[in-house]
Protein backbone atom coordinates (compact mmCIF):
# COMPACT_ATOMS: atom_id res chain seq x y z
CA UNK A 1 7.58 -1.19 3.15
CA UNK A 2 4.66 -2.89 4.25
CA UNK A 3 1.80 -3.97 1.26
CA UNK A 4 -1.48 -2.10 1.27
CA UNK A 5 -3.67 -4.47 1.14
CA UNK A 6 -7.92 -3.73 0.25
CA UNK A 7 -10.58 -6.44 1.03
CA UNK A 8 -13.76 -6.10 0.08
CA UNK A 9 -16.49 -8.45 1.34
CA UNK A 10 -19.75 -7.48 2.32
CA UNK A 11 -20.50 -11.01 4.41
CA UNK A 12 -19.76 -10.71 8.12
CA UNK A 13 -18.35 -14.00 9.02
CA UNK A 14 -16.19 -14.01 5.97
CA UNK A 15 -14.60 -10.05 6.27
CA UNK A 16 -14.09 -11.18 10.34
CA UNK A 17 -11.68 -14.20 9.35
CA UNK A 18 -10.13 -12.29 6.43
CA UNK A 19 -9.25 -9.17 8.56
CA UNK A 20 -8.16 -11.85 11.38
CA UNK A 21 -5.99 -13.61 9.07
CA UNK A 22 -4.05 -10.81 6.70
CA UNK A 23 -3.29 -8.44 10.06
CA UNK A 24 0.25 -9.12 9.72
CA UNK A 25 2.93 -7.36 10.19
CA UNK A 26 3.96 -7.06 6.40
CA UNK A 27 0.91 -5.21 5.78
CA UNK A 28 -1.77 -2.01 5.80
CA UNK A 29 -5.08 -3.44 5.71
CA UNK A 30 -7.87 -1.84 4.44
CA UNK A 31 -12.01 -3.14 4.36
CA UNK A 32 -14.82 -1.96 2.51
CA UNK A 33 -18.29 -3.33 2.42
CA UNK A 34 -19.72 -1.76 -0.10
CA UNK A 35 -18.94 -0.94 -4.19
CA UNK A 36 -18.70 2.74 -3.78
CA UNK A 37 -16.39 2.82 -0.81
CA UNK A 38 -13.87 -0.14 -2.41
CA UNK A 39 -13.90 1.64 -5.70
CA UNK A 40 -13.17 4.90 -4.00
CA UNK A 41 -10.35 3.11 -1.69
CA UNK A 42 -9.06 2.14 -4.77
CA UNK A 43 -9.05 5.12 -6.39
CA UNK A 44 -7.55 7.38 -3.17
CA UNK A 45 -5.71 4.99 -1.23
CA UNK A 46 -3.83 3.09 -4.04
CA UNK A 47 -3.54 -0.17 -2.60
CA UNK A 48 -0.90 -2.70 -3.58
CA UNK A 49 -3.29 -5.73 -4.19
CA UNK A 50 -7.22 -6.00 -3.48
CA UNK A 51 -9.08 -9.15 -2.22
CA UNK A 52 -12.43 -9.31 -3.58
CA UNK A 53 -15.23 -12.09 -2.60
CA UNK A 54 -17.65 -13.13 -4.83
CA UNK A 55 -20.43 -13.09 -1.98
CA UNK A 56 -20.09 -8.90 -2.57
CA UNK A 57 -23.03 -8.18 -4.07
CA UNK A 58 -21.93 -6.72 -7.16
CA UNK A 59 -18.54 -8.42 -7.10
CA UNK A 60 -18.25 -8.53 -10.90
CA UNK A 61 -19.22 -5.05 -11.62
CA UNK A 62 -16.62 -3.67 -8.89
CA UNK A 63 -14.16 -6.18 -10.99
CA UNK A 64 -15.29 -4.66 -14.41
CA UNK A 65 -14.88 -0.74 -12.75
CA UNK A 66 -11.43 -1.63 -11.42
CA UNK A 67 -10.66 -2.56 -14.74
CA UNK A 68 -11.99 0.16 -16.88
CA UNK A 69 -10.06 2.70 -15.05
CA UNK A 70 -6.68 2.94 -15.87
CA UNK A 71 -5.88 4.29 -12.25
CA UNK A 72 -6.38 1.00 -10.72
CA UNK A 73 -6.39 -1.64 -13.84
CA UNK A 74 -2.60 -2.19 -13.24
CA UNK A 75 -3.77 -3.39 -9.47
CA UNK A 76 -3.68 -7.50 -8.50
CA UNK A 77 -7.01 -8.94 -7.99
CA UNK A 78 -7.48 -11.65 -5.94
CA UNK A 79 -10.48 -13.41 -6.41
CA UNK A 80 -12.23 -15.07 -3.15
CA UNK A 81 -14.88 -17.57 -4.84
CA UNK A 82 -17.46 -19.12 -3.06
CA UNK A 83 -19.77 -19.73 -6.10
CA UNK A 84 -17.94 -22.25 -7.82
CA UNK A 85 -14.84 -22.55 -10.27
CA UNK A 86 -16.34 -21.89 -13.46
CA UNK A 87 -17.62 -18.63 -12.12
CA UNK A 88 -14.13 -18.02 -10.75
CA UNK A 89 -12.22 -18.86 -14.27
CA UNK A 90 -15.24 -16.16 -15.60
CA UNK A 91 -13.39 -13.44 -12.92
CA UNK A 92 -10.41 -14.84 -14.81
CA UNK A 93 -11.17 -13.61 -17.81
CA UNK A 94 -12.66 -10.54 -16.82
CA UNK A 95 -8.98 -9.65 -15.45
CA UNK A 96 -8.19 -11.14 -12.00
CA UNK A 97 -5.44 -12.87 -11.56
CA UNK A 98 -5.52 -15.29 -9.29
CA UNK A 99 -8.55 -16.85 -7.22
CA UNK A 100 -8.86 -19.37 -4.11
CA UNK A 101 -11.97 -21.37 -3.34
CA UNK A 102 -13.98 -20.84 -0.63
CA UNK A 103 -13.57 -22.90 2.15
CA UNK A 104 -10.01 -22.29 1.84
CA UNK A 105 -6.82 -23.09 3.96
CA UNK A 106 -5.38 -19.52 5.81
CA UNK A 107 -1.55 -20.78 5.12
CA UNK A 108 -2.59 -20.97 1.11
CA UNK A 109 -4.22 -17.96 1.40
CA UNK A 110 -1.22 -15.66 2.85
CA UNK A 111 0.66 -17.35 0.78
CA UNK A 112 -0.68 -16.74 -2.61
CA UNK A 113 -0.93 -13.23 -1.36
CA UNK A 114 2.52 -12.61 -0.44
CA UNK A 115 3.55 -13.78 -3.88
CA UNK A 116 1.04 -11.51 -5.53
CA UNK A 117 2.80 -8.42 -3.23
CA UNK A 118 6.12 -9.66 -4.45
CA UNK A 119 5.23 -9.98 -8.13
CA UNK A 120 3.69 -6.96 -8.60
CA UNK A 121 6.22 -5.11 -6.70
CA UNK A 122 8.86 -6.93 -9.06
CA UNK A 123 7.05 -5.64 -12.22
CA UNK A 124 6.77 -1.55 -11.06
CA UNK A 125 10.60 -1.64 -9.64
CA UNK A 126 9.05 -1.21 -6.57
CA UNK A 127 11.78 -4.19 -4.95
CA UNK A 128 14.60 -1.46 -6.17
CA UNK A 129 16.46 0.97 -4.43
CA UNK A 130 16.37 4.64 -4.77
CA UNK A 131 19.20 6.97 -5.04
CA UNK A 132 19.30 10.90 -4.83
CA UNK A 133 22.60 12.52 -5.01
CA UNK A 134 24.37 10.92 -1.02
CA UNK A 135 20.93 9.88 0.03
CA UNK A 136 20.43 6.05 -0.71
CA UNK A 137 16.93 3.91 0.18
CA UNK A 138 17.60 0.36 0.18
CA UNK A 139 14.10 -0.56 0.57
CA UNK A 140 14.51 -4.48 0.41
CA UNK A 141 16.98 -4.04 3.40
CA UNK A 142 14.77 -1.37 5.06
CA UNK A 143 18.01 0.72 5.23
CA UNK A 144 18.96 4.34 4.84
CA UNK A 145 22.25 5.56 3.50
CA UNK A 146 24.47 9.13 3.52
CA UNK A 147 27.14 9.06 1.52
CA UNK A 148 27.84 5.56 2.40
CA UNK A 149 26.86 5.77 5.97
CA UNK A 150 23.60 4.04 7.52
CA UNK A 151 21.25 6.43 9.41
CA UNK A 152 19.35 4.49 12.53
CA UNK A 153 15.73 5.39 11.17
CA UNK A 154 12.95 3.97 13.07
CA UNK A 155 10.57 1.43 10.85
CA UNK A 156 7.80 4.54 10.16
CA UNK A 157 10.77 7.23 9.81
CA UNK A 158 11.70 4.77 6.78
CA UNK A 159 8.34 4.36 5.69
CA UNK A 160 7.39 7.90 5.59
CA UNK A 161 10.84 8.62 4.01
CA UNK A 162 10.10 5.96 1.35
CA UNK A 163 6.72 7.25 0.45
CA UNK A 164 8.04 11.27 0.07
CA UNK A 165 11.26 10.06 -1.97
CA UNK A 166 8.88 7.21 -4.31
CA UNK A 167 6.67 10.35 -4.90
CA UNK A 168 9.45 12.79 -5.70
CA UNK A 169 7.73 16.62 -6.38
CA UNK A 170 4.04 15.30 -5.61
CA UNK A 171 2.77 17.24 -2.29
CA UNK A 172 1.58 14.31 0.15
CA UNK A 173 -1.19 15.60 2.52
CA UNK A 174 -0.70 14.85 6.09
CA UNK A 175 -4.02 12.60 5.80
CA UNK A 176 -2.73 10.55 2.69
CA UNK A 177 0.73 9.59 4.72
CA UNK A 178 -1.03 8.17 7.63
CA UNK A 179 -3.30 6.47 5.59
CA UNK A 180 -0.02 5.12 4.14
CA UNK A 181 1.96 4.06 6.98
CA UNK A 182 -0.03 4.05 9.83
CA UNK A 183 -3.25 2.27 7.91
CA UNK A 184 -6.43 3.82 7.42
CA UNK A 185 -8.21 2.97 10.41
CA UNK A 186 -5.15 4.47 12.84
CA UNK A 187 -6.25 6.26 15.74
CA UNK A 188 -3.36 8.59 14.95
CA UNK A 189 -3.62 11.93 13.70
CA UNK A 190 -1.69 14.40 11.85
CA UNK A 191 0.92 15.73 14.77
CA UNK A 192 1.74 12.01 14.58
CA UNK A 193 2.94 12.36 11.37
CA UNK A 194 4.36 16.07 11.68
CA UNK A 195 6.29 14.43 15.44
CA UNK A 196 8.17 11.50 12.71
CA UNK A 197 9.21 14.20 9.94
CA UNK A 198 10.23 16.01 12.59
CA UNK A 199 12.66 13.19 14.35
CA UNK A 200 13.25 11.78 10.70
CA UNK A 201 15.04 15.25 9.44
CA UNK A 202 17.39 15.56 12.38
CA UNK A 203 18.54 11.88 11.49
CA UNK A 204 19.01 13.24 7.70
CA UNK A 205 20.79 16.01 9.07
CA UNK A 206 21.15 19.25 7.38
CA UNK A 207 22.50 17.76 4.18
CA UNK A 208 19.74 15.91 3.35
CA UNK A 209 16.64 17.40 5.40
CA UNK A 210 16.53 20.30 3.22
CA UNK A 211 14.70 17.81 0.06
CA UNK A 212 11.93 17.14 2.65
CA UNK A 213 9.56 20.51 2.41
CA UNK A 214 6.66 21.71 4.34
CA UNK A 215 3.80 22.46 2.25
CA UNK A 216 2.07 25.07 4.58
CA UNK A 217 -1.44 23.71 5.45
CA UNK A 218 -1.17 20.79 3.59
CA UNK A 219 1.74 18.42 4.29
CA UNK A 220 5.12 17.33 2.79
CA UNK A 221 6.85 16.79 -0.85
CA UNK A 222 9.99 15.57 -1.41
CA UNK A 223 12.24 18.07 -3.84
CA UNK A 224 15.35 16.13 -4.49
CA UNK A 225 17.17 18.92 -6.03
CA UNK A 226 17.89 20.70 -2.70
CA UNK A 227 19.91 18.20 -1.09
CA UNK A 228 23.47 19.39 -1.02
């Protein structure tokens, strides 16, 4: 599953190289510019880890909201700082948890982000696999099981799967999965999404397809109880 990633940096230069550097294939990238947008990203798109420079005007107050709320205090920071390091060790306290001075090395930077992914991931059982009855996601092996038996799932078949199964009885709107596995700024819409749950239940077969249902005008929820 690839880490949803939010940066938010209202300098031009300085979003450009991020944006350049973290479009990798392990993850959805996401960039705001302004406070209301990030803290609304944050909010709606529920990103894994956020980035946030301290050239944002009103860096620190973004930090403090993300905070407050207890829908996104559980969420990494990782603090960009270009101001110094005893204003970074003040983001510190203020509850980020990590920072990187600006200039800083893109290796180090990927790096320390990766390891944020992983360790958060570690502490929500999020590296784990899920079970349902035959149907088994082994989501650090990207691999789909039936009763024993791998299924041949393409990479956003497992990814949409994944999402549905991690969200077990929550209706996902059609929006809210491409947002998830295509990335926010996707040019593709929501017969994209309706094409891959259609290929991704004839994989399941008719054992398994049943738990995926159509929520008419609205999108898809995963109901474990009906597989067979």
């Amino acid at each position: 599953m690839r880490a949803r990633v939010l940066v938010v940096d209202d300098h031009p230069a300085s979003l450009s190289r991020l944006q350049e550097l973290l479009v990798l294939p392990e993850f959805v990238l996401r960039c705001e510019k302004r406070l209301e947008g990030a803290l609304a990203a944050a909010i709606g798109w529920q990103p894994e880890a956020i980035v946030v420079s301290d050239r944002l005007k009103g860096a620190r107050e973004l930090l403090d909201s993300l905070k407050q709320d207890s829908r996104t205090a559980p969420v990494p920071v990782f603090w960009l700082a270009a101001e110094g390091e005893a204003a970074a060790l003040k983001a510190l306290a203020r509850g980020a948890v990590s920072y990187l001075a600006q200039p800083y090395e893109a290796e180090e930077l990927v790096a320390r982000l990766r390891a944020l992914v992983r360790h958060a991931r570690a502490a929500q059982g999020k590296d784990g696999s899920l079970r349902f009855g035959p149907l088994h996601l082994d989501r650090p092996g990207r691999r789909v099981y039936s009763a024993g038996k791998p299924l041949d799932l393409a990479p956003k078949e497992f990814e949409i799967l994944e999402y549905l199964a991690e969200s077990a009885g929550r209706v996902l709107s059609r929006r809210q999965i491409l947002e998830r596995v295509w990335g926010y700024d996707s040019a593709s819409g929501p017969r994209s999404v309706d094409y891959h749950v259609f290929q991704l239940r004839k994989k399941l077969g008719s054992r398994l397809s049943g738990a995926i249902d159509t929520v008419s005008r609205v999108g898809y929820c995963f109901r474990p109880e009906a597989i067979s």
